[in-house]
C-alpha atoms as a PDB file:
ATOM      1  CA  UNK A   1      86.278 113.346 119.822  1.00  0.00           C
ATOM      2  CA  UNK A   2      86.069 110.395 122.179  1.00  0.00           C
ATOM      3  CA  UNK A   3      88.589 108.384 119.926  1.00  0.00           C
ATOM      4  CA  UNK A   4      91.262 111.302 120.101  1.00  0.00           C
ATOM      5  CA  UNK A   5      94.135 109.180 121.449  1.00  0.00           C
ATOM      6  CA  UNK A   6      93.901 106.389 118.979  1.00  0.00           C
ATOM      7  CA  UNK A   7      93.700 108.024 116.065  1.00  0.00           C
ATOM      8  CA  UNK A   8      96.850 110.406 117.847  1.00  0.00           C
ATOM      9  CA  UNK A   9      98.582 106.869 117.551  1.00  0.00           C
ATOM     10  CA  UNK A  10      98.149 106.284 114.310  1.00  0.00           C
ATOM     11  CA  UNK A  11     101.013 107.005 111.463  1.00  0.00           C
ATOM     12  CA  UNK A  12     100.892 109.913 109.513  1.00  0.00           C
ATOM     13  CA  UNK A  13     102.072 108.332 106.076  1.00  0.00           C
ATOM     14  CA  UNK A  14      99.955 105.363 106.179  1.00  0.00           C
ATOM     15  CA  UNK A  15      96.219 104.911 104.734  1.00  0.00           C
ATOM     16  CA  UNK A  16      93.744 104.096 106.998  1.00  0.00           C
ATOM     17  CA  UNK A  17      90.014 102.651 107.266  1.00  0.00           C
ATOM     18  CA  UNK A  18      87.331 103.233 109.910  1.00  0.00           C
ATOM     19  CA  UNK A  19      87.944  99.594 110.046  1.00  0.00           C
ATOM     20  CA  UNK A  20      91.646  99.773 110.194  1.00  0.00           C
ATOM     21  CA  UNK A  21      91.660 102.164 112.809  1.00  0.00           C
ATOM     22  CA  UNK A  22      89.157 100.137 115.155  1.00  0.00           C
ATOM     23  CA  UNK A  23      91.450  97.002 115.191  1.00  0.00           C
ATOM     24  CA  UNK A  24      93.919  99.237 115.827  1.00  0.00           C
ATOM     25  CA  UNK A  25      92.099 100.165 118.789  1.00  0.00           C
ATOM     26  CA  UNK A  26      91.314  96.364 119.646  1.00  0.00           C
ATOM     27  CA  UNK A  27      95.416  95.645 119.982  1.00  0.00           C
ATOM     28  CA  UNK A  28      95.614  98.917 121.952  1.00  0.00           C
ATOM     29  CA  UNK A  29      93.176  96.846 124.189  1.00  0.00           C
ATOM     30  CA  UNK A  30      90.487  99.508 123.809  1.00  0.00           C
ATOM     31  CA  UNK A  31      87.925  96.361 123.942  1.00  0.00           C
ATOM     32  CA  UNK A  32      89.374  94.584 126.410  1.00  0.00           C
ATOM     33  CA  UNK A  33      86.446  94.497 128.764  1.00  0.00           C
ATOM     34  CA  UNK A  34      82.609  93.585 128.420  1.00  0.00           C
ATOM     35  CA  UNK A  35      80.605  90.573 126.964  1.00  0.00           C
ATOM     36  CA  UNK A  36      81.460  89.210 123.169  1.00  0.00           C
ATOM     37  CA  UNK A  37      78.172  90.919 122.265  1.00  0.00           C
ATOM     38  CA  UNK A  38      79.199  93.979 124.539  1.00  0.00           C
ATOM     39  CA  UNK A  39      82.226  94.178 122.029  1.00  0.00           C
ATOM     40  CA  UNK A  40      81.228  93.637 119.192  1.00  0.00           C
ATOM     41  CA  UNK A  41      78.247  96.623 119.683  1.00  0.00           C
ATOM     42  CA  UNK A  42      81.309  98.351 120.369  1.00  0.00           C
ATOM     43  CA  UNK A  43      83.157  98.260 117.843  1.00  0.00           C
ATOM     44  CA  UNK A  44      80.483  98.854 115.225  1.00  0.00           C
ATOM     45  CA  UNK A  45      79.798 101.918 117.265  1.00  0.00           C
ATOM     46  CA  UNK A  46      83.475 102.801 116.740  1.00  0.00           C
ATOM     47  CA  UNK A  47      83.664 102.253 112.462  1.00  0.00           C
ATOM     48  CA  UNK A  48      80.375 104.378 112.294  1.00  0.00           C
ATOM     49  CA  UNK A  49      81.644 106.704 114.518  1.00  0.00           C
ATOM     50  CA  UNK A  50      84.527 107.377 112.370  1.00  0.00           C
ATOM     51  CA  UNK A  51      82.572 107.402 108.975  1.00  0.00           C
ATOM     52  CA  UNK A  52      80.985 110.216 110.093  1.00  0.00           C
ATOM     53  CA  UNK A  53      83.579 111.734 111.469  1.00  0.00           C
ATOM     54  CA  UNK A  54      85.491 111.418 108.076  1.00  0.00           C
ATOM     55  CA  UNK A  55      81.972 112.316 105.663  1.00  0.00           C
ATOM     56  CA  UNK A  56      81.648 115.718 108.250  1.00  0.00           C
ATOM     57  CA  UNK A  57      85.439 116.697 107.861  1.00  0.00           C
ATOM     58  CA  UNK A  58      84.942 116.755 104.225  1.00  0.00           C
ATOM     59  CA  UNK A  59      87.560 113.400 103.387  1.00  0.00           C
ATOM     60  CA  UNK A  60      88.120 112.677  99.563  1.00  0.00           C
ATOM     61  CA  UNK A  61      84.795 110.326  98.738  1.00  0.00           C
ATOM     62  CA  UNK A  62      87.622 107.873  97.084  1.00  0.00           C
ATOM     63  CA  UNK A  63      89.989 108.529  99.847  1.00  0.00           C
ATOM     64  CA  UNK A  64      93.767 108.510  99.614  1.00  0.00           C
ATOM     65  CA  UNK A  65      94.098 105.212  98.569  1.00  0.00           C
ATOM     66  CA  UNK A  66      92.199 101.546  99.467  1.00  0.00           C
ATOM     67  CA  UNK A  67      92.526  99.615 102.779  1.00  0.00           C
ATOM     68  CA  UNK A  68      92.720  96.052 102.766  1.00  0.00           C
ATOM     69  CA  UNK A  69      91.370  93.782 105.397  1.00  0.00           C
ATOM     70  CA  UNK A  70      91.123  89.810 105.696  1.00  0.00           C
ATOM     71  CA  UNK A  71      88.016  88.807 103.829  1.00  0.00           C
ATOM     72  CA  UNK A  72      87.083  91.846 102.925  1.00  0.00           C
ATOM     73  CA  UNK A  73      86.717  93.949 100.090  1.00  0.00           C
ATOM     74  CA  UNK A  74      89.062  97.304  99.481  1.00  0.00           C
ATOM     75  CA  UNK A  75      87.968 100.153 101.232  1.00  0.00           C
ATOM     76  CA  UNK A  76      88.710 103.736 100.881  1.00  0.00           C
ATOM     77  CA  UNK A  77      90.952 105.202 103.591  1.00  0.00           C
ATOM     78  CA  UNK A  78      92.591 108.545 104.232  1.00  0.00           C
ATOM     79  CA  UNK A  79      96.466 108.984 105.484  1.00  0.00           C
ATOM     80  CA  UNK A  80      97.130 109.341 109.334  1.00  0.00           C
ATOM     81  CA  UNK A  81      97.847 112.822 109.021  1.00  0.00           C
ATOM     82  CA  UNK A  82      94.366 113.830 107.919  1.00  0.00           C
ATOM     83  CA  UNK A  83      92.280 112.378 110.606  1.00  0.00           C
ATOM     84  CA  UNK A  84      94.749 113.792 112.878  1.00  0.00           C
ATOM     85  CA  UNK A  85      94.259 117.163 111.336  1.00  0.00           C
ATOM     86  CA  UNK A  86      90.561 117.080 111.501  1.00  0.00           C
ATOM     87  CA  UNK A  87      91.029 116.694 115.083  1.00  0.00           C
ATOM     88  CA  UNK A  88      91.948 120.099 115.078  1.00  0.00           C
ATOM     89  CA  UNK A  89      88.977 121.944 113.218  1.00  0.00           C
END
């Protein structure tokens, strides 16, 4: 998967979103280069990237608990440890 080494970064006790995971990527500076537009195409890219990637590795529907972000509503999110393991399938 072309996101491999973020989501290899991420903790395996913790819950996390396709949105979670992409700002994640942001501070990694994953984004760091290209036009505001550029980035932003990006990173939408990225979140529905990994919704797929979680609804074709079978994830819970209400995932393993609820993500929060700023100004947005709770979203379901799975723990580190099982986006890392659908890496290996």
């Amino acid at each position: 998967m072309k996101y491999d080494s973020i989501i290899y970064h991420l903790q395996d006790d913790l819950v996390y979103s396709p949105a979670s995971i992409t700002q994640i990527a942001e501070k990694m500076g994953y984004f760091s280069k290209g036009t505001k537009e550029d980035i932003k195409k990006r990173k939408q890219r990225m979140r529905l990237s990994l919704g797929r990637f979680s609804n074709n590795h079978a994830f819970p529907n209400g995932g393993d608990g609820h993500v929060q972000i700023k100004g947005q509503s709770p979203t379901p999110g799975w723990f580190g440890w099982r986006w890392k393991a659908a890496l290996k399938r």
